[in-house]
C-alpha atoms as a PDB file:
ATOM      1  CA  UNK A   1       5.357 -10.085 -49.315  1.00  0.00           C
ATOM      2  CA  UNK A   2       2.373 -11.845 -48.340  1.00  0.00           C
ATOM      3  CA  UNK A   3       4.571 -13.752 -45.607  1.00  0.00           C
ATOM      4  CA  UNK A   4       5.606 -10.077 -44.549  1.00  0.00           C
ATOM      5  CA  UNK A   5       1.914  -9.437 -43.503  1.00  0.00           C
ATOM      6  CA  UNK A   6       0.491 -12.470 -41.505  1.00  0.00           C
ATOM      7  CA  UNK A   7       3.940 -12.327 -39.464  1.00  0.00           C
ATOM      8  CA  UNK A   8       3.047  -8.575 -38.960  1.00  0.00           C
ATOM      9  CA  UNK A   9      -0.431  -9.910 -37.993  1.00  0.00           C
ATOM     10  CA  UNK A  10       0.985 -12.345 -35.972  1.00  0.00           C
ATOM     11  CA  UNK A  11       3.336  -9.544 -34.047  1.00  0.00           C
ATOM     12  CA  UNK A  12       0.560  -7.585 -33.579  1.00  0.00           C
ATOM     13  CA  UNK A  13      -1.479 -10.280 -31.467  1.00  0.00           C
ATOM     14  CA  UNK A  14       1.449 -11.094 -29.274  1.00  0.00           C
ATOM     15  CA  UNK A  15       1.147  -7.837 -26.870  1.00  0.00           C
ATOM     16  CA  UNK A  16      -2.686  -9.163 -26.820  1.00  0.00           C
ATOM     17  CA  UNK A  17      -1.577 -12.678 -25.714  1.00  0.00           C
ATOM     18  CA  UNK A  18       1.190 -11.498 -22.974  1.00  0.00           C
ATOM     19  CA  UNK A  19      -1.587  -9.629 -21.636  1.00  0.00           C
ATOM     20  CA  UNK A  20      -3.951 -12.265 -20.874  1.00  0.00           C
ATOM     21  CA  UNK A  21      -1.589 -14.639 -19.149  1.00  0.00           C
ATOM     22  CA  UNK A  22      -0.796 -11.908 -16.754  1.00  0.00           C
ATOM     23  CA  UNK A  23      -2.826 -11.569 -13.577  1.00  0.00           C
ATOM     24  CA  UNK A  24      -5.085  -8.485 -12.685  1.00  0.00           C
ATOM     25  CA  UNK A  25      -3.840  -5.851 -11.108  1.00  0.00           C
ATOM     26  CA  UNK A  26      -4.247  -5.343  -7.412  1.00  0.00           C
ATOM     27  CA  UNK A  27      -4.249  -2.277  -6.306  1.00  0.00           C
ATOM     28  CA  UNK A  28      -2.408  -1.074  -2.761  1.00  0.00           C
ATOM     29  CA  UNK A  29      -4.118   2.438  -2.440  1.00  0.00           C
ATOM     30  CA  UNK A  30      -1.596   4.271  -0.339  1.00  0.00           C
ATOM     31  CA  UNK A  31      -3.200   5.126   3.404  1.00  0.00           C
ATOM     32  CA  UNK A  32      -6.431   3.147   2.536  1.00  0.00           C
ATOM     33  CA  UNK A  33      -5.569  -0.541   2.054  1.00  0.00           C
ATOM     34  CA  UNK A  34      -3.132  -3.116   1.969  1.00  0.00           C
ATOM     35  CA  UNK A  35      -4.203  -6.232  -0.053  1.00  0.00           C
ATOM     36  CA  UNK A  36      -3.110  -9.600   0.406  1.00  0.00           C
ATOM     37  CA  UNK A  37      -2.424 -10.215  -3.341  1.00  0.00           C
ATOM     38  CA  UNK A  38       1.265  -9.517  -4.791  1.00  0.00           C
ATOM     39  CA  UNK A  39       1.977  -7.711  -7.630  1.00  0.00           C
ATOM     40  CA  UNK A  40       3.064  -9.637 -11.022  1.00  0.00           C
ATOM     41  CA  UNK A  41       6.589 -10.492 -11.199  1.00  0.00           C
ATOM     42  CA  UNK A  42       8.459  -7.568 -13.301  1.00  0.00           C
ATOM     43  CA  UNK A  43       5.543  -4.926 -12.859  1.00  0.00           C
ATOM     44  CA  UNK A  44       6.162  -1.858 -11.437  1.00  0.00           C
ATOM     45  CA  UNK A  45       3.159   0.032 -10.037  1.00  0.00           C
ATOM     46  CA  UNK A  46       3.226   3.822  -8.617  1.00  0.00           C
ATOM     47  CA  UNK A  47       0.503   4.137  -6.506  1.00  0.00           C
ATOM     48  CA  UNK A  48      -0.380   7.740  -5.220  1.00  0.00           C
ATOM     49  CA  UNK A  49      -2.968   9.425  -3.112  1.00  0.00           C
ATOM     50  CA  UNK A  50      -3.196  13.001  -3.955  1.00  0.00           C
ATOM     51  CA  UNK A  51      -4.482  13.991  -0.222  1.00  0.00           C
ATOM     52  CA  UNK A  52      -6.189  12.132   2.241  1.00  0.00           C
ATOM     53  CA  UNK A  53      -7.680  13.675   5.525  1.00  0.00           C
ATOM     54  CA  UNK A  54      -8.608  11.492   8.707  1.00  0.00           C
ATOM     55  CA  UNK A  55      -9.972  12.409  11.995  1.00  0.00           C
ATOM     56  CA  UNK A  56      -9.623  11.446  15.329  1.00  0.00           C
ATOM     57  CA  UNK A  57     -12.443  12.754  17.522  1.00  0.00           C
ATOM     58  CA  UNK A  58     -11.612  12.172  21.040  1.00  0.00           C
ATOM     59  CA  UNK A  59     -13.054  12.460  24.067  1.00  0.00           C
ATOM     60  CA  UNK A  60     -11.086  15.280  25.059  1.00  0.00           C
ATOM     61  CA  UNK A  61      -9.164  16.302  22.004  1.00  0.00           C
ATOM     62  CA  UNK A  62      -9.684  16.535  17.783  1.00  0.00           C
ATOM     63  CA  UNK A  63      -7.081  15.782  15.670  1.00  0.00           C
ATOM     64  CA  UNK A  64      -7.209  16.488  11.763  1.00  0.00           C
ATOM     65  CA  UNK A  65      -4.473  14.974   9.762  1.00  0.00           C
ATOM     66  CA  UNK A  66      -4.180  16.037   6.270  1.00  0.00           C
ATOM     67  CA  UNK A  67      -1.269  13.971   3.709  1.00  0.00           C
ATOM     68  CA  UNK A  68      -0.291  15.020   0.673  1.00  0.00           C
ATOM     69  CA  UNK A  69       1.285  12.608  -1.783  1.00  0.00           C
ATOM     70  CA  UNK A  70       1.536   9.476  -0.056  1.00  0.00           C
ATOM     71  CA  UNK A  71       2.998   7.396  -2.967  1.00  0.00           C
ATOM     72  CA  UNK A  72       3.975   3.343  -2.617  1.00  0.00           C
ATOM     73  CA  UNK A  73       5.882   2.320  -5.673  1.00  0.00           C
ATOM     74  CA  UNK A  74       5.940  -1.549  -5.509  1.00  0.00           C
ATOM     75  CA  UNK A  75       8.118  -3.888  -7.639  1.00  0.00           C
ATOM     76  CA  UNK A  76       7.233  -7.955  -8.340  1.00  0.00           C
ATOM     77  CA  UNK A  77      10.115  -9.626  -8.127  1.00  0.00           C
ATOM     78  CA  UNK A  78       9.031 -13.205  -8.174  1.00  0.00           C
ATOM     79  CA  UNK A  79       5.295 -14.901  -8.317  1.00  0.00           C
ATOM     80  CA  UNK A  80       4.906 -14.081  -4.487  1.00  0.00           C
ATOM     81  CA  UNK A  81       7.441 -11.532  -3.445  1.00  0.00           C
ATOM     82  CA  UNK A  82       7.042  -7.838  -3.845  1.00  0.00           C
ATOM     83  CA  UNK A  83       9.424  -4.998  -3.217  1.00  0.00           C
ATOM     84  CA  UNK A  84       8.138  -1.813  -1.638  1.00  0.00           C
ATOM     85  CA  UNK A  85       8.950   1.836  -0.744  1.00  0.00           C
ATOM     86  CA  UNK A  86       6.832   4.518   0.743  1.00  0.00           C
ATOM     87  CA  UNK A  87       6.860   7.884   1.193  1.00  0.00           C
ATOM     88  CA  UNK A  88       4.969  10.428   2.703  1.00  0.00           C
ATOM     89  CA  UNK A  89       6.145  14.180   1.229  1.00  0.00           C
ATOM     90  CA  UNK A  90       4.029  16.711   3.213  1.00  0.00           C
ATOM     91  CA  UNK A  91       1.299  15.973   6.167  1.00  0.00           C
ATOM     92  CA  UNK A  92      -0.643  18.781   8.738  1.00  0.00           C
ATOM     93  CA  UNK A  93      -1.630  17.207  11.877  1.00  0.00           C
ATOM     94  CA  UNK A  94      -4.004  19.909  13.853  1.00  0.00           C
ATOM     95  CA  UNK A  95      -4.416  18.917  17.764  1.00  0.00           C
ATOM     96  CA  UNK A  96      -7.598  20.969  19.262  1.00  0.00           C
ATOM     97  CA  UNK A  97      -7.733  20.234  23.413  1.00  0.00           C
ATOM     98  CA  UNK A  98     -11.651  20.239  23.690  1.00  0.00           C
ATOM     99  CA  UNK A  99     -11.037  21.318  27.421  1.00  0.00           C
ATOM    100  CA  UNK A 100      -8.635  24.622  26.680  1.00  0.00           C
ATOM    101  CA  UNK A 101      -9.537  25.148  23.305  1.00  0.00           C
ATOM    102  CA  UNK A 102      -5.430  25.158  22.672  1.00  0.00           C
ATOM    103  CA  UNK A 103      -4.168  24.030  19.290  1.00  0.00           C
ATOM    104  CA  UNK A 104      -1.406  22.566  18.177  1.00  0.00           C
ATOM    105  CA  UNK A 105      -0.269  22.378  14.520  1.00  0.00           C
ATOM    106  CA  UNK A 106       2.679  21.124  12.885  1.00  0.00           C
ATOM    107  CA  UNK A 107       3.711  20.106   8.995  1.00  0.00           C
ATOM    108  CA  UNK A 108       5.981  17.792   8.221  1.00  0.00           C
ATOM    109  CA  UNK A 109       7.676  15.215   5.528  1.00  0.00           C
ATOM    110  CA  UNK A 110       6.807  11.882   6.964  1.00  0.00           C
ATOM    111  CA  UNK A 111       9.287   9.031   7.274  1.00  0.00           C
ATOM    112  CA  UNK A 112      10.620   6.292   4.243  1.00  0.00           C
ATOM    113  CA  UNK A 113       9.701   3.200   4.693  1.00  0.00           C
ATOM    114  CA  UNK A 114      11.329   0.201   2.722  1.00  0.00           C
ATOM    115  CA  UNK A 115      10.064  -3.157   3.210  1.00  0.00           C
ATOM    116  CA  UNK A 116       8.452  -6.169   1.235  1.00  0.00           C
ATOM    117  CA  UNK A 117       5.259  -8.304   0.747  1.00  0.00           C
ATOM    118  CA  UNK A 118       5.434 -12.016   0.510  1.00  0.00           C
ATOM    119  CA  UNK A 119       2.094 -14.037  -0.015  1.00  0.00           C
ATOM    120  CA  UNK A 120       1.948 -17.629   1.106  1.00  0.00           C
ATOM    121  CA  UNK A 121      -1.576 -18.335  -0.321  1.00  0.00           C
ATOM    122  CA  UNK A 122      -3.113 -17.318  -3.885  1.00  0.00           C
ATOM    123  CA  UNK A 123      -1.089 -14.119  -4.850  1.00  0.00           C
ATOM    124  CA  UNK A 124      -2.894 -12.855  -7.466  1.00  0.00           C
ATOM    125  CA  UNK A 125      -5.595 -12.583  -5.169  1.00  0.00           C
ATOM    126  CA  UNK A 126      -7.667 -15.316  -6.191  1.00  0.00           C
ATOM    127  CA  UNK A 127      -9.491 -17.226  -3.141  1.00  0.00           C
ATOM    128  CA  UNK A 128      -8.712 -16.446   0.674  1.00  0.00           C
ATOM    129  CA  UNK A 129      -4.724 -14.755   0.240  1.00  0.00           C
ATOM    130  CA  UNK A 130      -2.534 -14.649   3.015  1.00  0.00           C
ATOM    131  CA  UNK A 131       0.691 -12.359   3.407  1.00  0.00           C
ATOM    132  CA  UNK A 132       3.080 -11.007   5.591  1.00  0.00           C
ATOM    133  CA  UNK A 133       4.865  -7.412   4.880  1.00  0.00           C
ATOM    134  CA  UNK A 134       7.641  -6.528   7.105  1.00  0.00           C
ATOM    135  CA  UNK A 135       8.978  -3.316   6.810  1.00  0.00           C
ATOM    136  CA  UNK A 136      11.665  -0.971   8.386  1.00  0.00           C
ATOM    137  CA  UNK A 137      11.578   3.243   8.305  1.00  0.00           C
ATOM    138  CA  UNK A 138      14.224   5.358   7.787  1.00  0.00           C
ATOM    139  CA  UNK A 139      13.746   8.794   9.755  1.00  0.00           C
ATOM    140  CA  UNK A 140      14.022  11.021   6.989  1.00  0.00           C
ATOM    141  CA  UNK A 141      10.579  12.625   8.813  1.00  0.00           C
ATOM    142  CA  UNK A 142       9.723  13.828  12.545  1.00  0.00           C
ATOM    143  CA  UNK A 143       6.753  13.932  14.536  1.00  0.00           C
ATOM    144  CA  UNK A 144       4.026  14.110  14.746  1.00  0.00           C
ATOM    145  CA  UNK A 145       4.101  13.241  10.761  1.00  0.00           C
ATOM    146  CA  UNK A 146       7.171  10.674  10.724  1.00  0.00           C
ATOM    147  CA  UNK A 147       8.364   9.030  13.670  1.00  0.00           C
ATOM    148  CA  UNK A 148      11.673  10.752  12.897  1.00  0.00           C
ATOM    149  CA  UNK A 149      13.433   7.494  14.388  1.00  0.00           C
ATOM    150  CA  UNK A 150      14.890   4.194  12.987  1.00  0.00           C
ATOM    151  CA  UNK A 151      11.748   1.828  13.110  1.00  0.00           C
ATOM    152  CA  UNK A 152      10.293  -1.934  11.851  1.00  0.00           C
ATOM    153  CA  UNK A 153       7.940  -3.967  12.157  1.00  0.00           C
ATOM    154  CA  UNK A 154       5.070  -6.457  10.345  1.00  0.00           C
ATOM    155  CA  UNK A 155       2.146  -6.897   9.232  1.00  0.00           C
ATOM    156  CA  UNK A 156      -0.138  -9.575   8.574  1.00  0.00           C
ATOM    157  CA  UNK A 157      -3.080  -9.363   6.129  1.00  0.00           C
ATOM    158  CA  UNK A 158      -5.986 -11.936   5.428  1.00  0.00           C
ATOM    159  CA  UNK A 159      -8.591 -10.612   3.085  1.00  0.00           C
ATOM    160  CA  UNK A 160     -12.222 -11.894   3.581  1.00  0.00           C
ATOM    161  CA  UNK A 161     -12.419 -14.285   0.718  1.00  0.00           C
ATOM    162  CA  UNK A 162     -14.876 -14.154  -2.552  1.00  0.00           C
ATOM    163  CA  UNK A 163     -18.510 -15.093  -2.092  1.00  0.00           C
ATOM    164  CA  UNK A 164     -21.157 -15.358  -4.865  1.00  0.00           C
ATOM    165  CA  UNK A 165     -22.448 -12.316  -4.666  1.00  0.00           C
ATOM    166  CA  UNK A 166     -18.775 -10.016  -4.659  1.00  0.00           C
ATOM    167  CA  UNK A 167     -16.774 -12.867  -6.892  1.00  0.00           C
ATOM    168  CA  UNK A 168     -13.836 -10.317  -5.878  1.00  0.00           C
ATOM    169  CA  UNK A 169     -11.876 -11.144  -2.850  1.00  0.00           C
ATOM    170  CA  UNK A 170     -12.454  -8.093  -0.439  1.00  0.00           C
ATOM    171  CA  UNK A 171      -9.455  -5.915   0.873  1.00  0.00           C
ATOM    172  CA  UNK A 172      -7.991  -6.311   3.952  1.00  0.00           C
ATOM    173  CA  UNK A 173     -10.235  -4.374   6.980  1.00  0.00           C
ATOM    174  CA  UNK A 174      -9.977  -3.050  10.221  1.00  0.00           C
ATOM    175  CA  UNK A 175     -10.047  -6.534  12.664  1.00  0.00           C
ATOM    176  CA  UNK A 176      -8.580  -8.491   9.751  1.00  0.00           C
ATOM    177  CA  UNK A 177      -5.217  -6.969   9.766  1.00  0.00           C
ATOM    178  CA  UNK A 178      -2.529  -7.077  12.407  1.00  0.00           C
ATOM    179  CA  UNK A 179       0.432  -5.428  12.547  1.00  0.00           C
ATOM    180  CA  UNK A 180       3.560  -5.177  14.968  1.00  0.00           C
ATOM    181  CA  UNK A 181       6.794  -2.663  15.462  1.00  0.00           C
ATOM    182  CA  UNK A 182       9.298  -1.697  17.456  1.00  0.00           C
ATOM    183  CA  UNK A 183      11.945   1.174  17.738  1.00  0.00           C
ATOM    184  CA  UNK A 184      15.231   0.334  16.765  1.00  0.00           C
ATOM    185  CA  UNK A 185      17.848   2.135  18.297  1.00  0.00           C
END
């Protein structure tokens, strides 16, 4: 009986130890970011926003666009190689002409997109990370939420790297991130 105990001890620690080989979690944030770093083989993260508004204030026109559940559920499948899936299930775009006054509004389901992230430098985010995410979307959505057409593309993302005074690497900004696509019909 006093085996039975230290190899219940022993049991207990090994959740602890699995734990603190595996690399932090990096975060996508649907809509707001897209991170270098990959997530850790054999995770599974859900990642949802519950609604997100963004403006476009234009010389001659304001557009409001308001989406609701925009969820990324992304799957490691090896040390540098993620699986990904997006949805968007409800957005409101609102078009004001500044020159009529005229509006426009529309709500939609946006489009699926299924695609993957492969990082050539540092995946768990540690250091400068480098990573290209191509991606293709299904039209499951239409305008002026989803394209409501086949589509694909890439993107590339380099993160400004840690300094001494954010030891974090920093997320991938506007300028630091490219991206490419093209209608395929």
């Amino acid at each position: 009986m006093r085996y039975g105990r230290a190899i219940a001890a022993c049991l207990a620690l090994l959740p602890v130890a699995a734990q603190a080989e595996d690399r932090e979690y990096c975060p996508d944030r649907p809509g707001l970011n897209t991170p270098a770093c990959t997530i850790a083989p054999g995770k599974v993260s859900v990642e949802t926003s519950i609604a997100d508004w963004t403006l476009d204030n234009q010389p001659d026109s304001r557009t409001d666009t308001v989406l609701i559940g925009d969820t990324v559920v992304r799957v490691g499948l090896a040390e540098a190689i993620e699986a990904r899936i997006g949805w968007t299930p409800y957005g409101h775009v609102r078009t004001r002409d500044k020159a009529t006054g005229a509006i426009d509004s529309a709500g939609r389901v946006g489009d699926v997109t299924l695609g993957m992230k492969a990082n050539f430098l540092h995946p768990d985010g540690d250091g400068l990370a480098i990573a290209l995410l191509p991606y293709v979307s299904l039209p499951v959505g239409r305008t002026p939420v989803g394209a409501g057409d086949w589509g694909g593309g890439h993107g590339a993302c380099r993160p400004v790297p840690p300094t001494p005074t954010h030891p974090q690497p920093l997320p991938c900004r506007e300028g630091s991130r490219s991206g490419q696509s093209a209608r395929l019909t």
